[in-house]
PDB file of N, CA and C in Angstrom:
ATOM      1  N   UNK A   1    -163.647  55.278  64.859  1.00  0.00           N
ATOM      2  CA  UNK A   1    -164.471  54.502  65.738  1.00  0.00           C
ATOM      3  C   UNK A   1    -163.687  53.281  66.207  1.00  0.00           C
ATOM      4  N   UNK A   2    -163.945  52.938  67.526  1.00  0.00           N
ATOM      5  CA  UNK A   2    -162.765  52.093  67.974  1.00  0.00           C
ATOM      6  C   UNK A   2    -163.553  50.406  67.698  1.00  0.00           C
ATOM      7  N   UNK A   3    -164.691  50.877  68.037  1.00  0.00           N
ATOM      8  CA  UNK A   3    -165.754  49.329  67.908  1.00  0.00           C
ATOM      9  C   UNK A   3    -166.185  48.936  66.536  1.00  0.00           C
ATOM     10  N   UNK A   4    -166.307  48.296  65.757  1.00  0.00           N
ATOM     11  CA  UNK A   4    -167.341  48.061  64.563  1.00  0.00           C
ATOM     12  C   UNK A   4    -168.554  47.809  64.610  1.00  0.00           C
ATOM     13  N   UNK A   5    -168.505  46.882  66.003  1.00  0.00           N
ATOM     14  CA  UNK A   5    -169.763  46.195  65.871  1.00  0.00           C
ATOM     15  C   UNK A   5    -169.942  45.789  67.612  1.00  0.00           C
ATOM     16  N   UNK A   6    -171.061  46.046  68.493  1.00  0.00           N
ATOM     17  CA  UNK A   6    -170.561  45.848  69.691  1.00  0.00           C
ATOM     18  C   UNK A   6    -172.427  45.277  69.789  1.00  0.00           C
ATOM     19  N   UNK A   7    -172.835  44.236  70.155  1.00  0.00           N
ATOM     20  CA  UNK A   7    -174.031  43.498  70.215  1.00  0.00           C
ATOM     21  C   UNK A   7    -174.073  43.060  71.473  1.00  0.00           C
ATOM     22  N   UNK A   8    -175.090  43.293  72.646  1.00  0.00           N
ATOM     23  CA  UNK A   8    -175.916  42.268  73.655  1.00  0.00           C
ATOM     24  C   UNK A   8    -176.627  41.840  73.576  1.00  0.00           C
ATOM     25  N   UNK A   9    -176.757  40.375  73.799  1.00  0.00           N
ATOM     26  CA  UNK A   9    -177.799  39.264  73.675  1.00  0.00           C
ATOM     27  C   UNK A   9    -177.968  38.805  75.016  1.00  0.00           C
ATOM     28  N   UNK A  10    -179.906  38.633  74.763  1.00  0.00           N
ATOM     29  CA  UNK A  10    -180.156  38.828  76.592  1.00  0.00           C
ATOM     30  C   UNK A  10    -180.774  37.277  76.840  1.00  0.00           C
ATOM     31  N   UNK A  11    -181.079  37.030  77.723  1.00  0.00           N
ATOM     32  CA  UNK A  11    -181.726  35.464  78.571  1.00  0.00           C
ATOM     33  C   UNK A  11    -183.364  35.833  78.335  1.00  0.00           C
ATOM     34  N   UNK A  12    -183.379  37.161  78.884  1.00  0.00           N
ATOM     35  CA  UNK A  12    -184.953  37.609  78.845  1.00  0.00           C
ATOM     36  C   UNK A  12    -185.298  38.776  78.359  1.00  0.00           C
ATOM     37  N   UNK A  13    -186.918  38.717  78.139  1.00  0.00           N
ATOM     38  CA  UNK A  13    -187.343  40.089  76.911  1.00  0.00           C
ATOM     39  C   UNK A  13    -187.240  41.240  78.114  1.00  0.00           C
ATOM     40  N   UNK A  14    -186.937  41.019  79.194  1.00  0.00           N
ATOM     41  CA  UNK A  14    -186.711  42.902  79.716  1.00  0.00           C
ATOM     42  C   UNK A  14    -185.415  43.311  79.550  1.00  0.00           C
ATOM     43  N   UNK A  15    -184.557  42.483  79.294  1.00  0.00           N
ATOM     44  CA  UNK A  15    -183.226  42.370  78.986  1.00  0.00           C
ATOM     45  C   UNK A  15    -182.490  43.155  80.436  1.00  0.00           C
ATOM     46  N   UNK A  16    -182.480  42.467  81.220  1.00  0.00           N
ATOM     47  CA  UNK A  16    -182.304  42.611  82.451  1.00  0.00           C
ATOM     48  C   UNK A  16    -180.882  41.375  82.746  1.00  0.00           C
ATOM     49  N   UNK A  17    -181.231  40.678  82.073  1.00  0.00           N
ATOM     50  CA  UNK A  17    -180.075  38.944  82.028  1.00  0.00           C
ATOM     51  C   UNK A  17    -179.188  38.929  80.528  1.00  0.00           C
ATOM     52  N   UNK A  18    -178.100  39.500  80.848  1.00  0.00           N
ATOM     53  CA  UNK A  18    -176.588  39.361  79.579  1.00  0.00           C
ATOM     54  C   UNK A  18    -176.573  38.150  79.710  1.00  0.00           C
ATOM     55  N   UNK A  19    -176.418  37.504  78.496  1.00  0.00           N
ATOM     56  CA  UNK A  19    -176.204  36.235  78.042  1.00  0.00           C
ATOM     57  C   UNK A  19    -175.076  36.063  77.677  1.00  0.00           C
ATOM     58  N   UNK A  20    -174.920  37.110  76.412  1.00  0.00           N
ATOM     59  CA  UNK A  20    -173.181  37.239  75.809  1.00  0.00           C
ATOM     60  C   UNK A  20    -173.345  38.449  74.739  1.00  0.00           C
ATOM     61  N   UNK A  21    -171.650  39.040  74.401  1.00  0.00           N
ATOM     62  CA  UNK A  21    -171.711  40.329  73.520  1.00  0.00           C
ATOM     63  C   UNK A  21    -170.733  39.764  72.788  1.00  0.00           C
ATOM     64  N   UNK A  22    -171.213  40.706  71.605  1.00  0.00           N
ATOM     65  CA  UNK A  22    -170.107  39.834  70.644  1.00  0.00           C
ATOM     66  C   UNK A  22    -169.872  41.453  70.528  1.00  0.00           C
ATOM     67  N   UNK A  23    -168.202  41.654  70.354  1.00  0.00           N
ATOM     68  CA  UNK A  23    -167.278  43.033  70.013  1.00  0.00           C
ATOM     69  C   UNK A  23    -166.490  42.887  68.976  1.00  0.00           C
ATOM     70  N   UNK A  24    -166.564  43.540  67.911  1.00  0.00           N
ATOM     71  CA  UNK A  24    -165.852  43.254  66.625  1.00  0.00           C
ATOM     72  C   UNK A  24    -164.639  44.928  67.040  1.00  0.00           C
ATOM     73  N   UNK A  25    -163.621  45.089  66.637  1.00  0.00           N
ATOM     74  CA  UNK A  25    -163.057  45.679  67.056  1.00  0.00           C
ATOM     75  C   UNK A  25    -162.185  46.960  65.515  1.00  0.00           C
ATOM     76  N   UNK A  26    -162.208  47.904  65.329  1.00  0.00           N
ATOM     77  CA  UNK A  26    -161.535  48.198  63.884  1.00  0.00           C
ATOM     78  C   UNK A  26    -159.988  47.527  63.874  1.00  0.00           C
ATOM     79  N   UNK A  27    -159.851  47.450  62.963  1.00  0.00           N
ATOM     80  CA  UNK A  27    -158.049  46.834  62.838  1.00  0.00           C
ATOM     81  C   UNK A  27    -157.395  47.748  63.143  1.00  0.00           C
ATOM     82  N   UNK A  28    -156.955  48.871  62.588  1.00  0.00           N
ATOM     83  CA  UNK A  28    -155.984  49.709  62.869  1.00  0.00           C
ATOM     84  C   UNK A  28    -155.996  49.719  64.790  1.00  0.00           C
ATOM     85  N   UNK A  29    -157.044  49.544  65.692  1.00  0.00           N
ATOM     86  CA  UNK A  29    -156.748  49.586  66.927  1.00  0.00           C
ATOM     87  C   UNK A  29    -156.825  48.141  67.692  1.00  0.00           C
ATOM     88  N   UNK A  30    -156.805  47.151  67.074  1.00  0.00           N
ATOM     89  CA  UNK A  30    -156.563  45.765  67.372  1.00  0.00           C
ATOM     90  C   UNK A  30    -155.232  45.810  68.134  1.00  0.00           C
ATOM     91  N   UNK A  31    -154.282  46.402  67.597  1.00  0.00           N
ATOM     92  CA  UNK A  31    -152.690  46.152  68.885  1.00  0.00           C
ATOM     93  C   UNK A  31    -153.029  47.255  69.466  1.00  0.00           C
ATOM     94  N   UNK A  32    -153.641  48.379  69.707  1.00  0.00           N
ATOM     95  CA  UNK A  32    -153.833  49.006  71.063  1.00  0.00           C
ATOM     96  C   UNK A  32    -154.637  48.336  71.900  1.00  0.00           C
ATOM     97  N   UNK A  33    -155.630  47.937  71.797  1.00  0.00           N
ATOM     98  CA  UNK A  33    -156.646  47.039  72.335  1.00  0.00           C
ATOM     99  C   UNK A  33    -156.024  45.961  73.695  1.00  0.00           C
ATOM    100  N   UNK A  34    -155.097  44.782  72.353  1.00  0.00           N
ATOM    101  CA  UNK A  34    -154.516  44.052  73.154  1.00  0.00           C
ATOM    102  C   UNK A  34    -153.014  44.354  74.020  1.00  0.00           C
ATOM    103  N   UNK A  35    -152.026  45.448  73.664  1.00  0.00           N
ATOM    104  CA  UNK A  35    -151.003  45.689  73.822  1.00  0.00           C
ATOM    105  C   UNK A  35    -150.908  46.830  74.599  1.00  0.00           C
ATOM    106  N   UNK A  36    -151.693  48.045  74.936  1.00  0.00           N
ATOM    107  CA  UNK A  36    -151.833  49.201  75.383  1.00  0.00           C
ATOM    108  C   UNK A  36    -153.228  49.861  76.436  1.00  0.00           C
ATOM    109  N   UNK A  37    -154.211  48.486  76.214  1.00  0.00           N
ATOM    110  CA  UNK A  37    -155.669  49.062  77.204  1.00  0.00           C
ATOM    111  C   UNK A  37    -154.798  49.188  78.431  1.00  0.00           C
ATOM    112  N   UNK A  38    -154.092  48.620  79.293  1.00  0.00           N
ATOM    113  CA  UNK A  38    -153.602  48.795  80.552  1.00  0.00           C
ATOM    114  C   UNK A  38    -152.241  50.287  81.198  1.00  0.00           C
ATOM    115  N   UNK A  39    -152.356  50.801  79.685  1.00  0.00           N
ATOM    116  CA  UNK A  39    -151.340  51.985  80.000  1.00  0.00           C
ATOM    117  C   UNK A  39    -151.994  53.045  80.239  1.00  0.00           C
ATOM    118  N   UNK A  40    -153.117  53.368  80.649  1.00  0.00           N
ATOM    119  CA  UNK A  40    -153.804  54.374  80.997  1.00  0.00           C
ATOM    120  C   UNK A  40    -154.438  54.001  82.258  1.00  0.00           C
ATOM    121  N   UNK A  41    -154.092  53.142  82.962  1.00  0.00           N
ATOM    122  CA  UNK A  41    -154.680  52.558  84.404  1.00  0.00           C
ATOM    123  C   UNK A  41    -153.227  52.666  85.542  1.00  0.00           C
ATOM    124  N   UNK A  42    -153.649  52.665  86.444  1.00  0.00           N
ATOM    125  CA  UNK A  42    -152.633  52.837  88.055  1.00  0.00           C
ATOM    126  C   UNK A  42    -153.124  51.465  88.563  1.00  0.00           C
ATOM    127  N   UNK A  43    -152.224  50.996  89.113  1.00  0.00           N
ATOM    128  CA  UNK A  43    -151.808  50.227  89.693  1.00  0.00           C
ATOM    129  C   UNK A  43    -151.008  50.423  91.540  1.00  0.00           C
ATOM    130  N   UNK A  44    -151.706  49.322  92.577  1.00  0.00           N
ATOM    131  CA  UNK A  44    -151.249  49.433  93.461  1.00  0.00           C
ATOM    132  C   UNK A  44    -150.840  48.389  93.937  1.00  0.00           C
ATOM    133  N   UNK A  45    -149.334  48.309  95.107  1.00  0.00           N
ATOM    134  CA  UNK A  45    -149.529  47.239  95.481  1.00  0.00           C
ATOM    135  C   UNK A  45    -149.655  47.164  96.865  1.00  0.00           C
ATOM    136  N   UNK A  46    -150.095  46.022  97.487  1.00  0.00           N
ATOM    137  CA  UNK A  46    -150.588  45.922  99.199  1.00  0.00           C
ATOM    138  C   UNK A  46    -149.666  45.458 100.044  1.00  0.00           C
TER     139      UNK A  46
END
């Protein structure tokens, strides 16, 4: 599992308004996370 813990907290009870998420992340994928999310994306330039 890549997440541990992935929480939204809302402004209002229809929960329609994100306030903030808190993402706890497993360790073993903490340096893919920060070092590797962008190697599976394309890139262009204009």
């Amino acid at each position: 599992m890549f997440f541990k813990r992935f929480r939204i907290n809302y402004n209002d009870t229809k929960k329609t308004r994100v306030k903030s998420m808190e993402i706890q992340v497993n360790m073993p994928y903490f340096g893919y996370f920060l070092n590797f999310l962008n190697a599976n994306f394309t890139s262009s330039s204009f």
